[in-house]
N, C-alpha and C. Protein backbone atom coordinates (compact mmCIF):
# COMPACT_ATOMS: atom_id res chain seq x y z
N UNK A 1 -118.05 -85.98 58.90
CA UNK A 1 -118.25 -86.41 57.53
C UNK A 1 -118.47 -85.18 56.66
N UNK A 2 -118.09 -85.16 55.19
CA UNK A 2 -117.93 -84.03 54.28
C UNK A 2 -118.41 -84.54 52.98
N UNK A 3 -119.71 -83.89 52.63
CA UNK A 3 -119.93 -84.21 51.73
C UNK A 3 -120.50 -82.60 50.33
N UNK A 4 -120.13 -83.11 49.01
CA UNK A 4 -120.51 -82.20 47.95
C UNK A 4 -121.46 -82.05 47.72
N UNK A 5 -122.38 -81.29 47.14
CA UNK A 5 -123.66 -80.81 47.26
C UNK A 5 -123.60 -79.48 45.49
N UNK A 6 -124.48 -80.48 44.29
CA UNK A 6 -124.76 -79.36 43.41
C UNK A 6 -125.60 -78.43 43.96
N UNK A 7 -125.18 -77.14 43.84
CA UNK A 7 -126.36 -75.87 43.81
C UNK A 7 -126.44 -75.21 43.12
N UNK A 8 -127.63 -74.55 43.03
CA UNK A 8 -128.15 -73.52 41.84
C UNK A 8 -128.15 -72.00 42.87
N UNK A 9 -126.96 -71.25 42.44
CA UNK A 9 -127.22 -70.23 43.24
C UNK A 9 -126.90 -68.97 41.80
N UNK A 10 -127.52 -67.84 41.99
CA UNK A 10 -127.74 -66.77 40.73
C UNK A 10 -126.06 -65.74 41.18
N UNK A 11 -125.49 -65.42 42.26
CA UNK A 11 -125.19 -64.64 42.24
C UNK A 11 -124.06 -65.12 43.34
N UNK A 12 -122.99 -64.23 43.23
CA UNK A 12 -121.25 -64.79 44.42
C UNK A 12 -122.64 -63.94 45.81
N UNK A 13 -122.59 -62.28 45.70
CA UNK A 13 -123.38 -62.35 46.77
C UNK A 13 -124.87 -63.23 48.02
N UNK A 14 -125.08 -63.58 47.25
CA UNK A 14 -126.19 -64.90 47.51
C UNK A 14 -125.82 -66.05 47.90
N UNK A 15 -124.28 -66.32 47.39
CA UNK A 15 -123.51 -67.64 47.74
C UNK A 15 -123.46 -67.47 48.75
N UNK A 16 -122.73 -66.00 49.35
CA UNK A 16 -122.03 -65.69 50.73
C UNK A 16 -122.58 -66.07 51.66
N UNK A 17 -124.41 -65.27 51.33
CA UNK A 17 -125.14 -65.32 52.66
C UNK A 17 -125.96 -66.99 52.52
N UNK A 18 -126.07 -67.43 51.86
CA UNK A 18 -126.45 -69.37 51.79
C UNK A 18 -125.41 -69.84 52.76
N UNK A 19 -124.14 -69.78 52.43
CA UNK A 19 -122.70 -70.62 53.31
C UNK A 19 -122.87 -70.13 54.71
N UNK A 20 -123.03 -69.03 55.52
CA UNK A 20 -123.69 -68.04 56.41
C UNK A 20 -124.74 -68.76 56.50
N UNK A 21 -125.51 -68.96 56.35
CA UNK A 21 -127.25 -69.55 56.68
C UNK A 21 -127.01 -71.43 56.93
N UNK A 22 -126.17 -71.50 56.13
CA UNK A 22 -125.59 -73.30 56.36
C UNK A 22 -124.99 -73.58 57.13
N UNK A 23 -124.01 -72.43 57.82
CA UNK A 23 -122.94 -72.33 58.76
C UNK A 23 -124.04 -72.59 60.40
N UNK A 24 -125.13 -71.78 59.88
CA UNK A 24 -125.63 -71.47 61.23
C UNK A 24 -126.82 -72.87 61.40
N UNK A 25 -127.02 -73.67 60.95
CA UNK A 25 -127.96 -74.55 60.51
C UNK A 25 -127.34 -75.96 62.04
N UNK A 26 -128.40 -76.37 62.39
CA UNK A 26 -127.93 -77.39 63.39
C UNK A 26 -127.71 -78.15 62.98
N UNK A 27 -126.52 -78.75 63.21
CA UNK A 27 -126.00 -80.22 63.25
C UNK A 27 -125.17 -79.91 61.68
N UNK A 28 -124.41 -78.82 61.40
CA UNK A 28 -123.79 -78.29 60.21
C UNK A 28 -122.47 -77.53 61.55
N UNK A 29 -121.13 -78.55 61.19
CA UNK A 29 -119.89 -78.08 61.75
C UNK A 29 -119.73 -77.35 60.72
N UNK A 30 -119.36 -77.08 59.41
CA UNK A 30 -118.45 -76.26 58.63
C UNK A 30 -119.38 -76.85 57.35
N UNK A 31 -120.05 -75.24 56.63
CA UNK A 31 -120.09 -74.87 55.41
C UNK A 31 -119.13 -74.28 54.40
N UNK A 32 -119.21 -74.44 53.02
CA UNK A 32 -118.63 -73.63 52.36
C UNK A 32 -119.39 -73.90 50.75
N UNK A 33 -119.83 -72.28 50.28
CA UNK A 33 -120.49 -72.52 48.66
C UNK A 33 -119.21 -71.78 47.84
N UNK A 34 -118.77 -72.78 46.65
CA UNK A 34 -118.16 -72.35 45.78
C UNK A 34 -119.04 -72.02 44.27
N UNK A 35 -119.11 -70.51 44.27
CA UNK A 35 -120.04 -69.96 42.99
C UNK A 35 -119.92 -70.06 42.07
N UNK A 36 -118.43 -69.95 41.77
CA UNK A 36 -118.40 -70.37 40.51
C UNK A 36 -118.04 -71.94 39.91
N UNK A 37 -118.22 -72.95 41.18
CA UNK A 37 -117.91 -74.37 40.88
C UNK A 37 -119.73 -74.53 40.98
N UNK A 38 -120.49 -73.62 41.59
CA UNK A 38 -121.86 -74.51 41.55
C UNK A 38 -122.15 -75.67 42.57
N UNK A 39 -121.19 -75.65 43.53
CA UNK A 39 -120.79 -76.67 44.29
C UNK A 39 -120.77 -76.26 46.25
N UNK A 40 -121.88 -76.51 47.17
CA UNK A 40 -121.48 -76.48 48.72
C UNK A 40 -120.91 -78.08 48.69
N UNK A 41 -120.26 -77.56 49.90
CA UNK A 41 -119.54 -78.96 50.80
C UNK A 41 -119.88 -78.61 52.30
N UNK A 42 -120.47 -79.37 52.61
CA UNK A 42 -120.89 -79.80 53.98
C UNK A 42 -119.90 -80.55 54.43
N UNK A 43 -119.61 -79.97 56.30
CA UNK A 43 -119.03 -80.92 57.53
C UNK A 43 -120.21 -81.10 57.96
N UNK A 44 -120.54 -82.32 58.54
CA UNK A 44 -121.54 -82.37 59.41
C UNK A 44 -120.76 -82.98 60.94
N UNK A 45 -121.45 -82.16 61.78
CA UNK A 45 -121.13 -82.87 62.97
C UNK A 45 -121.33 -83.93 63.75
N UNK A 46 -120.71 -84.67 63.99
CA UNK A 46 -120.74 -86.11 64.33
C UNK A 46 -122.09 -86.90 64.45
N UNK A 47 -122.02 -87.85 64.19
CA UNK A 47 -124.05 -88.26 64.54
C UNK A 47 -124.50 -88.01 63.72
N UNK A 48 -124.75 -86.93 62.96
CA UNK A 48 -125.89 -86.54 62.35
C UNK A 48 -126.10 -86.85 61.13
N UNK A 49 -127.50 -87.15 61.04
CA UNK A 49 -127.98 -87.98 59.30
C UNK A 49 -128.23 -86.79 58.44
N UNK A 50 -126.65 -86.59 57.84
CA UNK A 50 -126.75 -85.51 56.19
C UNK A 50 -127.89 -85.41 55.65
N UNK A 51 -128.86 -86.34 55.50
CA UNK A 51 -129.96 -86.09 54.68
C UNK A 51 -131.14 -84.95 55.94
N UNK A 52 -131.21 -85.52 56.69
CA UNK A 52 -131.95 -84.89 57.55
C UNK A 52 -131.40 -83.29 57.98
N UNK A 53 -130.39 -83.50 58.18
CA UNK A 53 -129.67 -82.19 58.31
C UNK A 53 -129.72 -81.06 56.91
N UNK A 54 -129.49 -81.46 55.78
CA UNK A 54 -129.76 -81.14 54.39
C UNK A 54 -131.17 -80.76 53.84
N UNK A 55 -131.96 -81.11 54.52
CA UNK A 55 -133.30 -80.96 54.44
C UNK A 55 -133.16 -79.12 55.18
N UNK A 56 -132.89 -78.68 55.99
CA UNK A 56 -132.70 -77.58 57.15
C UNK A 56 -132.23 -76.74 56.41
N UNK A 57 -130.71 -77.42 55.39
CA UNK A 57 -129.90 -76.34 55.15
C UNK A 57 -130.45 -75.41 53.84
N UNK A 58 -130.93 -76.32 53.16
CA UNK A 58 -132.37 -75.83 52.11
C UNK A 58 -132.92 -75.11 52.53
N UNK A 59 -133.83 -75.49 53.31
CA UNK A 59 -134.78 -74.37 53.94
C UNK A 59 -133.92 -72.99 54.33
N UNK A 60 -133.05 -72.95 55.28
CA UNK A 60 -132.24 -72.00 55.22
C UNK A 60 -131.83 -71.15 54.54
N UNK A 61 -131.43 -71.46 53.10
CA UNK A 61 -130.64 -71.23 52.18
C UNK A 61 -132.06 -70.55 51.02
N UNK A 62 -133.13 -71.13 51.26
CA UNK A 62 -134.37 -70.64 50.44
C UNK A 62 -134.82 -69.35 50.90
N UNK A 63 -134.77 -69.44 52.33
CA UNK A 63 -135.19 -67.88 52.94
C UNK A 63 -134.11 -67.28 52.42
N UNK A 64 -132.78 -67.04 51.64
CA UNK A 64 -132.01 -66.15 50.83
C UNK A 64 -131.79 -66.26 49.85
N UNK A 65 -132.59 -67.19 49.38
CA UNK A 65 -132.92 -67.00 47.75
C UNK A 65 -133.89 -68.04 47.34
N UNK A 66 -134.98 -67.82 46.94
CA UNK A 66 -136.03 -68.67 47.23
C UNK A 66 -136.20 -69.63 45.95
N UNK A 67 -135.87 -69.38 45.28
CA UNK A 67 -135.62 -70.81 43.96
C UNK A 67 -134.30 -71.63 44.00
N UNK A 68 -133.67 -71.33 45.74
CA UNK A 68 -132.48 -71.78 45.51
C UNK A 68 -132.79 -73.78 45.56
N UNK A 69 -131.79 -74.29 44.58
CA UNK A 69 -131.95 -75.90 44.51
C UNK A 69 -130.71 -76.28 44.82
N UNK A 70 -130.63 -77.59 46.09
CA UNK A 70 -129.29 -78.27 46.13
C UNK A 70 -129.89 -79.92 46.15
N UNK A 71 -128.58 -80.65 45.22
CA UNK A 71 -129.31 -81.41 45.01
C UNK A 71 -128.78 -82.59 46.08
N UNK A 72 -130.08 -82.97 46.76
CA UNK A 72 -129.41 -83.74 48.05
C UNK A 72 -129.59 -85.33 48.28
């Protein structure tokens, strides 16, 4: 399942390493942040409840930029 995701990210470098930090996040098959759409899209891998998983990728994504907001 693939779903869109608004984010607040400041900078393309910061995007990079968030999509990288989402990539590596459990139960996350395939990330990708578009910076200048303001926009991740999540694969999630089979089974897994997006919200619960989305909760992780935040956290993740805060340890590289710590006011980062997605809205989930």
């Amino acid at each position: 399942m693939k779903k869109t995701y608004k984010i607040e990210v400041d900078c393309a470098n910061c995007a990079n390493l968030m999509e990288e930090a989402a990539k590596k996040t459990d139960g996350v098959a395939n990330a990708t942040v578009n910076f200048m759409a303001l926009k991740m899209i999540v694969e999630f891998e089979e089974g897994r409840e997006p919200k619960a998983v989305m909760k992780e990728v935040l956290k993740a994504c805060r340890k590289v930029e710590p006011d980062c907001e997605i809205e989930i």
